[in-house]
Structures are given as C-alpha cells and as structure tokens.
C-alpha atoms as a PDB file:
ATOM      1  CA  UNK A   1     160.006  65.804 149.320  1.00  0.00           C
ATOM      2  CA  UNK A   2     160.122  64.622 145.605  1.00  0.00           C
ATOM      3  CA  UNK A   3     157.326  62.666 144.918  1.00  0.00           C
ATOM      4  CA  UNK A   4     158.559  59.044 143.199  1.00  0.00           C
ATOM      5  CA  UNK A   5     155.142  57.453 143.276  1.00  0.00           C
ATOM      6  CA  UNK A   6     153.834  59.518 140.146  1.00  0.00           C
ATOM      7  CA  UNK A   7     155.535  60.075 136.592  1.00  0.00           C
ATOM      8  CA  UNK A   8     155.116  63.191 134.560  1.00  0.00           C
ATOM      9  CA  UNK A   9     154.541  61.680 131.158  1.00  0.00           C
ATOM     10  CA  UNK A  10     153.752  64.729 128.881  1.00  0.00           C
ATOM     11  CA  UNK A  11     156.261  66.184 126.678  1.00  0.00           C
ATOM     12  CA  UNK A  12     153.897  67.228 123.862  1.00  0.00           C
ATOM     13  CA  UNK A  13     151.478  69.993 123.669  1.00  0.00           C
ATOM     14  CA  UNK A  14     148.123  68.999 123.233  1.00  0.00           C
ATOM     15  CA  UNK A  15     146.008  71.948 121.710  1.00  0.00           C
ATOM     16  CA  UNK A  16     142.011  72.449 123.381  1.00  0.00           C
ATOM     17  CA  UNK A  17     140.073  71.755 120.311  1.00  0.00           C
ATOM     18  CA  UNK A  18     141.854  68.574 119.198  1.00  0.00           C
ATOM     19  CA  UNK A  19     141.920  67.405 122.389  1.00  0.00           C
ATOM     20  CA  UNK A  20     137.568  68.182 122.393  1.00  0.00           C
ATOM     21  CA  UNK A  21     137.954  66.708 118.597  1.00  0.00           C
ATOM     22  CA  UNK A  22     139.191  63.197 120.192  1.00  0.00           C
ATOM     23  CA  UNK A  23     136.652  63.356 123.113  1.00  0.00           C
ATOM     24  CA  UNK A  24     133.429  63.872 121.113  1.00  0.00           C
ATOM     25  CA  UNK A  25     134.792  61.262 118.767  1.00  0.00           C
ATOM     26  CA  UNK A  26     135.442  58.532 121.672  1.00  0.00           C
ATOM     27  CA  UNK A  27     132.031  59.459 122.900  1.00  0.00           C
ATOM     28  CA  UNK A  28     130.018  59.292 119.647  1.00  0.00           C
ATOM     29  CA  UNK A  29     131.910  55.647 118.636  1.00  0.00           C
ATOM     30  CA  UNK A  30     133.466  54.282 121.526  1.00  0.00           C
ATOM     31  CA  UNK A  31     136.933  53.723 119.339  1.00  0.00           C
ATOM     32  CA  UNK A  32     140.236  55.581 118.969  1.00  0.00           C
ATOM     33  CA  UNK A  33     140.607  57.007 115.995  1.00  0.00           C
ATOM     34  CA  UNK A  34     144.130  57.730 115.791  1.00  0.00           C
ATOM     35  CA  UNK A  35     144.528  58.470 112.236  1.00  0.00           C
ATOM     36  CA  UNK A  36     141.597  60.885 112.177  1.00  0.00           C
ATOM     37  CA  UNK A  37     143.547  62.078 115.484  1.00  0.00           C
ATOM     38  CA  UNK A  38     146.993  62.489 114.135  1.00  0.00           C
ATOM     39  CA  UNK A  39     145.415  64.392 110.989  1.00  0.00           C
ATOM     40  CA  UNK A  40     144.215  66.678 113.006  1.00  0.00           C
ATOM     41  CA  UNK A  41     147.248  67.302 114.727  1.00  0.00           C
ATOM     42  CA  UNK A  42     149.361  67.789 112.260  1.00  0.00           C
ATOM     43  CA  UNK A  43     147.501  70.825 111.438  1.00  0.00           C
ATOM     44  CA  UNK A  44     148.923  72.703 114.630  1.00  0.00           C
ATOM     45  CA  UNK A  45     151.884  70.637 115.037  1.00  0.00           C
ATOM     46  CA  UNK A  46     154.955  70.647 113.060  1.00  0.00           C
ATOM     47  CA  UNK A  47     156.478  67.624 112.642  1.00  0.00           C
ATOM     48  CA  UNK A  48     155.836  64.383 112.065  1.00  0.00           C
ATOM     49  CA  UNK A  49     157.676  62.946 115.446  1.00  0.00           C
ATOM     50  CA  UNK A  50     155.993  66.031 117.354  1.00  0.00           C
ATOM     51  CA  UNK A  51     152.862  64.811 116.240  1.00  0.00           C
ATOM     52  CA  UNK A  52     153.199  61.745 117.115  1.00  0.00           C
ATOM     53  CA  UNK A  53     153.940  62.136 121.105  1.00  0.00           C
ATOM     54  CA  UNK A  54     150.802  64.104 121.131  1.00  0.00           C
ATOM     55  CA  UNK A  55     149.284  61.316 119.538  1.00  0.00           C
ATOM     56  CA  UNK A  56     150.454  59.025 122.029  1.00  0.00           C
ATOM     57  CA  UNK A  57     149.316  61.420 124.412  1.00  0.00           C
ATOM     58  CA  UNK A  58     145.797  62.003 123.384  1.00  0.00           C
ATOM     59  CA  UNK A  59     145.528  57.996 122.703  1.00  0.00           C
ATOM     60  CA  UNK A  60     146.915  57.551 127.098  1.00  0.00           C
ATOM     61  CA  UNK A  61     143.772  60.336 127.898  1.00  0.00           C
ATOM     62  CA  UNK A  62     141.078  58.820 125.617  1.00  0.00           C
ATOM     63  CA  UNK A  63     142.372  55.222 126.970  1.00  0.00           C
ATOM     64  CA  UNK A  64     143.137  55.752 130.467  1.00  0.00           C
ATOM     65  CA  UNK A  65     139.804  57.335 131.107  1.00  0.00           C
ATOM     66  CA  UNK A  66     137.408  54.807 129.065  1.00  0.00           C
ATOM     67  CA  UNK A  67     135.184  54.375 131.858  1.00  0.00           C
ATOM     68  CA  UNK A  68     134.393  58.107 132.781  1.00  0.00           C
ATOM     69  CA  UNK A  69     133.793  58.813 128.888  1.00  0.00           C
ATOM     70  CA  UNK A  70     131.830  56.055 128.846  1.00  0.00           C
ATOM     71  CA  UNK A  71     129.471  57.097 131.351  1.00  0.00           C
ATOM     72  CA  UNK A  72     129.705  60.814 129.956  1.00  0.00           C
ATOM     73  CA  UNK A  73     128.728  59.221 126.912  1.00  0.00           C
ATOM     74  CA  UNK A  74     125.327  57.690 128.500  1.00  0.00           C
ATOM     75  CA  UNK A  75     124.654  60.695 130.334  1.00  0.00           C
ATOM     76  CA  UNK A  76     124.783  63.058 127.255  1.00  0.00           C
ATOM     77  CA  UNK A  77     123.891  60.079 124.856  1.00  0.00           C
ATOM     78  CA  UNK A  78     127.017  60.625 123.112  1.00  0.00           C
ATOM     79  CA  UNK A  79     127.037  64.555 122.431  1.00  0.00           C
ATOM     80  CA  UNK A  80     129.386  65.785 123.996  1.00  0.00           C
ATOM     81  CA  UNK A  81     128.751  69.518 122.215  1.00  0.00           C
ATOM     82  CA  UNK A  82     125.644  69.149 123.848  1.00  0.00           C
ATOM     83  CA  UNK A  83     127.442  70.409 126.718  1.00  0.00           C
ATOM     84  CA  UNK A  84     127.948  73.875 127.415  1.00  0.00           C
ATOM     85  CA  UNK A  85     131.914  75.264 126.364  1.00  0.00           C
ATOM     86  CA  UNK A  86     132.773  75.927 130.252  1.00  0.00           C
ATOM     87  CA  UNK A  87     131.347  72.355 130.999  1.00  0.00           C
ATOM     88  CA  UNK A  88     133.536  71.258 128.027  1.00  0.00           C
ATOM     89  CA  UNK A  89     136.992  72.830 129.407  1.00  0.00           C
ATOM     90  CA  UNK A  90     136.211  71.274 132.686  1.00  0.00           C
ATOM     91  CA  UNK A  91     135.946  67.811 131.526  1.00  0.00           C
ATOM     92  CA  UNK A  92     139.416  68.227 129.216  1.00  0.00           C
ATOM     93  CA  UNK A  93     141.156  69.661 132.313  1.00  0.00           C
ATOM     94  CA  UNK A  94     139.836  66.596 134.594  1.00  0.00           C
ATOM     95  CA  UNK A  95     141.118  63.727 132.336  1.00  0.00           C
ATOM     96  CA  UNK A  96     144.084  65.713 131.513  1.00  0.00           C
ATOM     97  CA  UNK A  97     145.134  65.804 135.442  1.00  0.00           C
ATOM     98  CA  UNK A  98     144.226  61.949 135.542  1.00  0.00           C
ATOM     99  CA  UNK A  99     146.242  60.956 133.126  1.00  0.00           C
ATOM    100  CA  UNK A 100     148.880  63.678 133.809  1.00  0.00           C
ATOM    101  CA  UNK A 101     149.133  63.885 137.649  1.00  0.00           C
ATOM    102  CA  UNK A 102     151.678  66.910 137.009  1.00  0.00           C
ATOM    103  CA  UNK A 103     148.835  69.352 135.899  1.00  0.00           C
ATOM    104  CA  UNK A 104     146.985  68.598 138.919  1.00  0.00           C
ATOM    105  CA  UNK A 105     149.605  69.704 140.956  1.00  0.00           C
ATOM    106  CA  UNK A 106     150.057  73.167 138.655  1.00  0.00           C
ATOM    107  CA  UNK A 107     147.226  73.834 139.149  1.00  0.00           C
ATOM    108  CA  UNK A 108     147.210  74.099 142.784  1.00  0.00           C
ATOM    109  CA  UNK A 109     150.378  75.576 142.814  1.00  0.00           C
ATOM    110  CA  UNK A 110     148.848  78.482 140.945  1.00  0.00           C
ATOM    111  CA  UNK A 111     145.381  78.657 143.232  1.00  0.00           C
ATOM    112  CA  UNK A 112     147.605  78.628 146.197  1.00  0.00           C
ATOM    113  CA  UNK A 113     149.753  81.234 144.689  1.00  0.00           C
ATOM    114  CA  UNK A 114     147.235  83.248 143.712  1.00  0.00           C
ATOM    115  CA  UNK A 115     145.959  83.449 147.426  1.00  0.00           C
ATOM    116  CA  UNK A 116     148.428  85.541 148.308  1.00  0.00           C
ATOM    117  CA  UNK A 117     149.369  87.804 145.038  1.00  0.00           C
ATOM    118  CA  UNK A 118     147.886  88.340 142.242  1.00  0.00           C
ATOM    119  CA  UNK A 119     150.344  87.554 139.502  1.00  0.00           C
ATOM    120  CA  UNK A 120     152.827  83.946 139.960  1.00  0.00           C
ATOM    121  CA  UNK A 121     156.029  83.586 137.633  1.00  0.00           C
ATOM    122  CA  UNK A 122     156.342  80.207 135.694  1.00  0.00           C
ATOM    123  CA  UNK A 123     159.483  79.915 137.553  1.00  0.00           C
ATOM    124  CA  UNK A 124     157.975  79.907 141.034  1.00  0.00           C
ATOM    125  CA  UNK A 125     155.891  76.944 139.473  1.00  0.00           C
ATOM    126  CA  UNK A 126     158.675  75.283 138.447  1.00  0.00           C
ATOM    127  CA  UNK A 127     160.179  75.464 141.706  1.00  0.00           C
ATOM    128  CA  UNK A 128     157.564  73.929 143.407  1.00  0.00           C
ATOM    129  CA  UNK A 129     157.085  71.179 140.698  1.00  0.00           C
ATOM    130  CA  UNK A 130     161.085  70.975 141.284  1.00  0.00           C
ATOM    131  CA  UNK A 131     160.399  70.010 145.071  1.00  0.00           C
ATOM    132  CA  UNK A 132     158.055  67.205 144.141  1.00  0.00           C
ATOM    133  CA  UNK A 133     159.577  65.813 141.080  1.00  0.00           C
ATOM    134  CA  UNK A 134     162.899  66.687 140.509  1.00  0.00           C
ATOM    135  CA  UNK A 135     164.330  69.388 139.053  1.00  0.00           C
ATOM    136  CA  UNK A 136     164.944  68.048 135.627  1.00  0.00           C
ATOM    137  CA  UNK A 137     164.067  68.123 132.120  1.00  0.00           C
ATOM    138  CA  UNK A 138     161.238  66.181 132.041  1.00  0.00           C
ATOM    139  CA  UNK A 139     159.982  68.538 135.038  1.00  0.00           C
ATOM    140  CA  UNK A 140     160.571  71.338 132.884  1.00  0.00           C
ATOM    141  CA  UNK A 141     158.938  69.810 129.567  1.00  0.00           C
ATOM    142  CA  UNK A 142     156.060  68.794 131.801  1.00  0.00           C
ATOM    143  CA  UNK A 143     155.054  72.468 132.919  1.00  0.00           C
ATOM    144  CA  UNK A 144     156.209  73.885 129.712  1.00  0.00           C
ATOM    145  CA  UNK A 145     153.599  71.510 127.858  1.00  0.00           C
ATOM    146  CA  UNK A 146     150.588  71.648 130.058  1.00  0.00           C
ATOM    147  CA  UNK A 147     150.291  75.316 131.294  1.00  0.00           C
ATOM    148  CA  UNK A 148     149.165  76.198 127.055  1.00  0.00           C
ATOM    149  CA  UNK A 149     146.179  73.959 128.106  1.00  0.00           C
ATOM    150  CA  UNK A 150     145.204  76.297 130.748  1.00  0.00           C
ATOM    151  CA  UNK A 151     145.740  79.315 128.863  1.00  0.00           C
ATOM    152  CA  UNK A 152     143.459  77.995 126.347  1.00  0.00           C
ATOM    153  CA  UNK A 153     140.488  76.770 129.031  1.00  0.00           C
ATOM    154  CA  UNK A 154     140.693  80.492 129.971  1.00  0.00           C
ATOM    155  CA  UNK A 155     141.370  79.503 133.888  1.00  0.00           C
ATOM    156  CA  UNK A 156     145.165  81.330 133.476  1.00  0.00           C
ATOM    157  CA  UNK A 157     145.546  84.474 131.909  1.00  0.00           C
ATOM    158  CA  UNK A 158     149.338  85.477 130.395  1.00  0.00           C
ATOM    159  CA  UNK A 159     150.317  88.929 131.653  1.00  0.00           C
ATOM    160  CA  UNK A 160     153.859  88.836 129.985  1.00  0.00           C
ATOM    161  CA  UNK A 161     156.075  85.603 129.006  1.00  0.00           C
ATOM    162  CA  UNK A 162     156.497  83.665 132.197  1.00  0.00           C
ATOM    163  CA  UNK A 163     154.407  85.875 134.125  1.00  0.00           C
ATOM    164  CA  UNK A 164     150.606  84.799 135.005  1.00  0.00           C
ATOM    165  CA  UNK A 165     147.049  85.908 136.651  1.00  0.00           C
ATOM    166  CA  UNK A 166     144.217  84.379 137.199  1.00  0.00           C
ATOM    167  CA  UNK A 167     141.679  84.157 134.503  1.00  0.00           C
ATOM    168  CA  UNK A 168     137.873  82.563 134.857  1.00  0.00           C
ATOM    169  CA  UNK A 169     136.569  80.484 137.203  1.00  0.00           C
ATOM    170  CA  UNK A 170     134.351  77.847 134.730  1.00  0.00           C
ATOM    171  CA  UNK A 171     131.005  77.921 136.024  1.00  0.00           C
ATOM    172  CA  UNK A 172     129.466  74.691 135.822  1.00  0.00           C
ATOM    173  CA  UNK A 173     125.982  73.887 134.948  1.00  0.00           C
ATOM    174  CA  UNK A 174     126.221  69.853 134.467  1.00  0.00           C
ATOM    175  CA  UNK A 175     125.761  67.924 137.180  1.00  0.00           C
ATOM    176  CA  UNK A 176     127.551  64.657 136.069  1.00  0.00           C
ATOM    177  CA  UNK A 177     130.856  67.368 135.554  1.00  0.00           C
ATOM    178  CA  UNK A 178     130.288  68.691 138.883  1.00  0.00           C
ATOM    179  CA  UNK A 179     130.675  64.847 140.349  1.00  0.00           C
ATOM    180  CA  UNK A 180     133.545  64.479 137.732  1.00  0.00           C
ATOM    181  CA  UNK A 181     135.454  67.760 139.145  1.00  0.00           C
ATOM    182  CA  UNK A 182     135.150  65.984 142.792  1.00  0.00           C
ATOM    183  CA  UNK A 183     135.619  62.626 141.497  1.00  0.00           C
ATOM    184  CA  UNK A 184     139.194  64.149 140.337  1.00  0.00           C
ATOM    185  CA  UNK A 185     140.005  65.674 143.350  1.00  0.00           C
ATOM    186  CA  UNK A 186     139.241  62.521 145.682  1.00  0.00           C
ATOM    187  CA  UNK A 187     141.123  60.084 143.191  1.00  0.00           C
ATOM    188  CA  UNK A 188     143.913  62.379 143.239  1.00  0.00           C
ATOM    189  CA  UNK A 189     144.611  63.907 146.243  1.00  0.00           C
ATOM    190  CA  UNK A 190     145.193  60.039 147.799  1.00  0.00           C
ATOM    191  CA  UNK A 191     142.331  59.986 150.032  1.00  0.00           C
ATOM    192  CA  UNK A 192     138.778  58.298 150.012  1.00  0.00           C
ATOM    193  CA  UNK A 193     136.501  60.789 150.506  1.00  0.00           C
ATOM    194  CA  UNK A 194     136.146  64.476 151.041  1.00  0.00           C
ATOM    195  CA  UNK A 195     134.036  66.855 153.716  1.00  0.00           C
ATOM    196  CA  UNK A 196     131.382  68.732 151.690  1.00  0.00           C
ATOM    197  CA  UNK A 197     132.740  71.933 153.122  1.00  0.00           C
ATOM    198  CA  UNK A 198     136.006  71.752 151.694  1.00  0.00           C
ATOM    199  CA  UNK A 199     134.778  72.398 148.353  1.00  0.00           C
ATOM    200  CA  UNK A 200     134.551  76.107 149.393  1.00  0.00           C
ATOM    201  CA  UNK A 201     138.316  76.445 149.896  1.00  0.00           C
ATOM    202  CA  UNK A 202     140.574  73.276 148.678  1.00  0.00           C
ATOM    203  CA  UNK A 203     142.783  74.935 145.766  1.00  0.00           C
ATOM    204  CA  UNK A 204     141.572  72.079 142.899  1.00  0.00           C
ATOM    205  CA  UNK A 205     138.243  74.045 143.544  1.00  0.00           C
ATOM    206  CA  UNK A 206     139.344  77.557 143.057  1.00  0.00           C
ATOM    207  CA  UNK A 207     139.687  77.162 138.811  1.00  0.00           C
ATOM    208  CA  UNK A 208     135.410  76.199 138.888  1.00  0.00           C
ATOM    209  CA  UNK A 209     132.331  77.761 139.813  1.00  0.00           C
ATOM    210  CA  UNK A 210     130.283  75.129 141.346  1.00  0.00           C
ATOM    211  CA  UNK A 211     126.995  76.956 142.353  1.00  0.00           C
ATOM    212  CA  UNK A 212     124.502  74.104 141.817  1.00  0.00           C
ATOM    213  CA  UNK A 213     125.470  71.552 144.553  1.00  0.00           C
ATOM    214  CA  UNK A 214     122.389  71.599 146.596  1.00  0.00           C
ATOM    215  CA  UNK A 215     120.644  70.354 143.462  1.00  0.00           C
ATOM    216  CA  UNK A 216     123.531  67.087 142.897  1.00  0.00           C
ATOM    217  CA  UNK A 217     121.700  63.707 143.248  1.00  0.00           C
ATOM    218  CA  UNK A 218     125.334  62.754 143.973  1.00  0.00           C
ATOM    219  CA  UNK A 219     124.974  59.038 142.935  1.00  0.00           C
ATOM    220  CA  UNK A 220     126.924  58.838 139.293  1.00  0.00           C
ATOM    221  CA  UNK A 221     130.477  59.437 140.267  1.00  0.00           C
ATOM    222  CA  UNK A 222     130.505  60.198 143.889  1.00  0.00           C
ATOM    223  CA  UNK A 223     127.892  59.299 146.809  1.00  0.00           C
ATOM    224  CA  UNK A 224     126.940  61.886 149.667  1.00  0.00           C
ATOM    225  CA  UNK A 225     127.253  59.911 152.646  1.00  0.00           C
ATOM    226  CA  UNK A 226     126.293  62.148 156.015  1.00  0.00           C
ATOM    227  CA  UNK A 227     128.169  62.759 158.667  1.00  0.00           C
ATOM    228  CA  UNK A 228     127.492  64.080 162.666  1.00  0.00           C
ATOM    229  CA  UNK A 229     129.461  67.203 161.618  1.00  0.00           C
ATOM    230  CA  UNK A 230     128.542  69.238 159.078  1.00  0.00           C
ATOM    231  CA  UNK A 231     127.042  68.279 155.606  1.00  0.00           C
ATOM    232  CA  UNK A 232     128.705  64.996 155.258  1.00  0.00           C
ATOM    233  CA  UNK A 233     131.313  63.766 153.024  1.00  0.00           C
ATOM    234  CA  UNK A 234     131.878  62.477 149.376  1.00  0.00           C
ATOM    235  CA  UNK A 235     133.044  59.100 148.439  1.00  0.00           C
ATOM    236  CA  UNK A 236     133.907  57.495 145.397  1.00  0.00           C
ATOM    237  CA  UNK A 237     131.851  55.123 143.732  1.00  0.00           C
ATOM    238  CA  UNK A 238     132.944  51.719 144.213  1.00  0.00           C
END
C-alpha cells in the first residue's frame, strides 16, 4: 500500500562530517548557523542551488530535532566530540530518519533483506520504497540521496554500483544514544511503546550493537515500565 501519511523530502546529499559540523555547532550555541553551514557545503557540493537544498536540509534536521539536541547538549554539556565516532554516526542516522521518514524505511528494507542473502541490489530497495511511496522521482531522488549517508556511517558496505552488503553494526557505549536509537524506533514505527525483547530482532535494531542495556537508567528519552510477561516495555517520555 503506498504510504500518503509521510513525505520524502530529501533531494540533496548531505555528506557525514558536515552534517557532525552542524550538530556540534547547534549543540555548542544553540543557533543555526547557516552561513557557516552553507560554507561548508560548498566545499563538497558543486553548485550554488545544490548547496542550497542541502542547506535547507541540514537547517529541517538541526530544527526539527531542537529538543533531542538540546537534551544531548545537557547530557554531554555541549561536546558532542566528546562522544565516541560510532556513538556519533548513530545520533546523525537517528535525526536523519526523523526528519526523513524515507531512510527509516531503507534501512529496514536492507536489515530485512539482509536476513535472507547476503548482498541486496539498490533496485530491490527501490522497489520496496516504490510500494510505499510511489514509484516516482522523488522516490528515486530520495534513496539515491540518503543511502551515501549509510555508506559513510559504515552500516552498508558497496560491493559494486547498485549492489550492497552489510557493513558494521555501531556498537554503542552512550546511554542517552541507546534511549535515542529506541526513542526513534517507537516515534517511528507508529506505536507507543515497545517489548524489551524486541530489541533483539526488530530490523531498526540490526544496524547497532546495543550491549549495555542492563546498565540503562531508562528515564531521559524512554521509561521502562514492567510488564507480567517478560522484561517489560519502553515508552516514550511524555
């Protein structure tokens, strides 16, 4: 069924470190900075125009997600290279997917795919992207734009052009990400909460190590709420 309740909105590349550029910025001053941004763009970009949609872009991820940089910013006191460079990746890829609901859904095209074989072809993406948004060109612009992002965060590797594997699961060590990573996942997938079991196997999952759960106060992003079956279940905040 194509899916008319979310829009795909990129059309312009975004590369890793500029997109880590704007986020320590935002964190360390709590303003967009969009001429320091579009600078910096223009280095990888070319084109003025070009540069400009991924300024627009960056300016929708920075904005969009004020509140979770915000509290990133308290919990790291504003250093965001404090962090470790997995950590880092994770945090890009989250507010990427909230802003751009398409690379969410990429990205558990590919962990689903890669259940089953061990290499997936762009155009197998596309197909399933087709499905849920139309096979047009913005469809096509979308997955065009945002699987670079992956490539660079390591989590996809390129075998050949249009041909992918798996690359590294990020192993977190923060445990404000680790709410963040769930925190994406609830907001996303439509629902309120989530069973603390299904973070062994839910596809979002697959693309991060998250080893350190047992030691999660669970009380920044998410709560831990318990349950008769199981460990309980995760809710959002508020």
């Amino acid at each position: 069924m194509i899916n008319k309740g979310k829009y795909i909105g990129i059309s312009n590349r975004i590369p890793l470190v500029v997109l880590e550029y704007a986020v320590s910025d935002y964190m360390r001053t709590g303003k967009v900075n969009s001429q320091e941004y579009l600078k910096y763009i223009l280095e990888f970009t070319k084109g003025e125009n070009r540069a400009k949609k991924s300024l627009s872009h960056l300016a929708s991820i920075i904005t969009k997600n004020a509140y979770l940089l915000n509290q990133l910013a308290k919990h790291t006191k504003g250093d965001f290279q404090s962090l470790s460079d997995n950590d880092r990746k994770a945090i890009v890829i989250c507010l990427f997917a909230l802003t751009f609901p398409i690379a969410n859904e990429i990205l558990i095209a590919f962990s689903v795919g890669f259940k089953v074989q061990e290499v997936i072809s762009k155009r197998v993406i596309l197909e399933k992207m087709g499905a849920m948004y139309g096979s047009n060109r913005s469809m096509h612009i979308g997955v065009d734009e945002t699987i670079p992002l992956f490539l660079e965060c390591g989590i996809l590797k390129r075998q050949k052009i249009g041909i992918y594997a798996k690359g590294l699961n990020l192993k977190i060590t923060n445990n404000f990400v680790s709410e963040m990573i769930i925190y994406v996942n609830i907001k996303l997938s439509g629902s309120k909460s989530i069973l603390f079991e299904e973070l062994s196997f839910k596809p979002w999952y697959s693309h991060f190590e998250l080893t350190h759960l047992s030691n999660v106060n669970f009380s920044q992003l998410v709560n831990k709420k318990g349950s008769s079956l199981g460990k309980g279940y995760l809710t959002i905040n508020g």
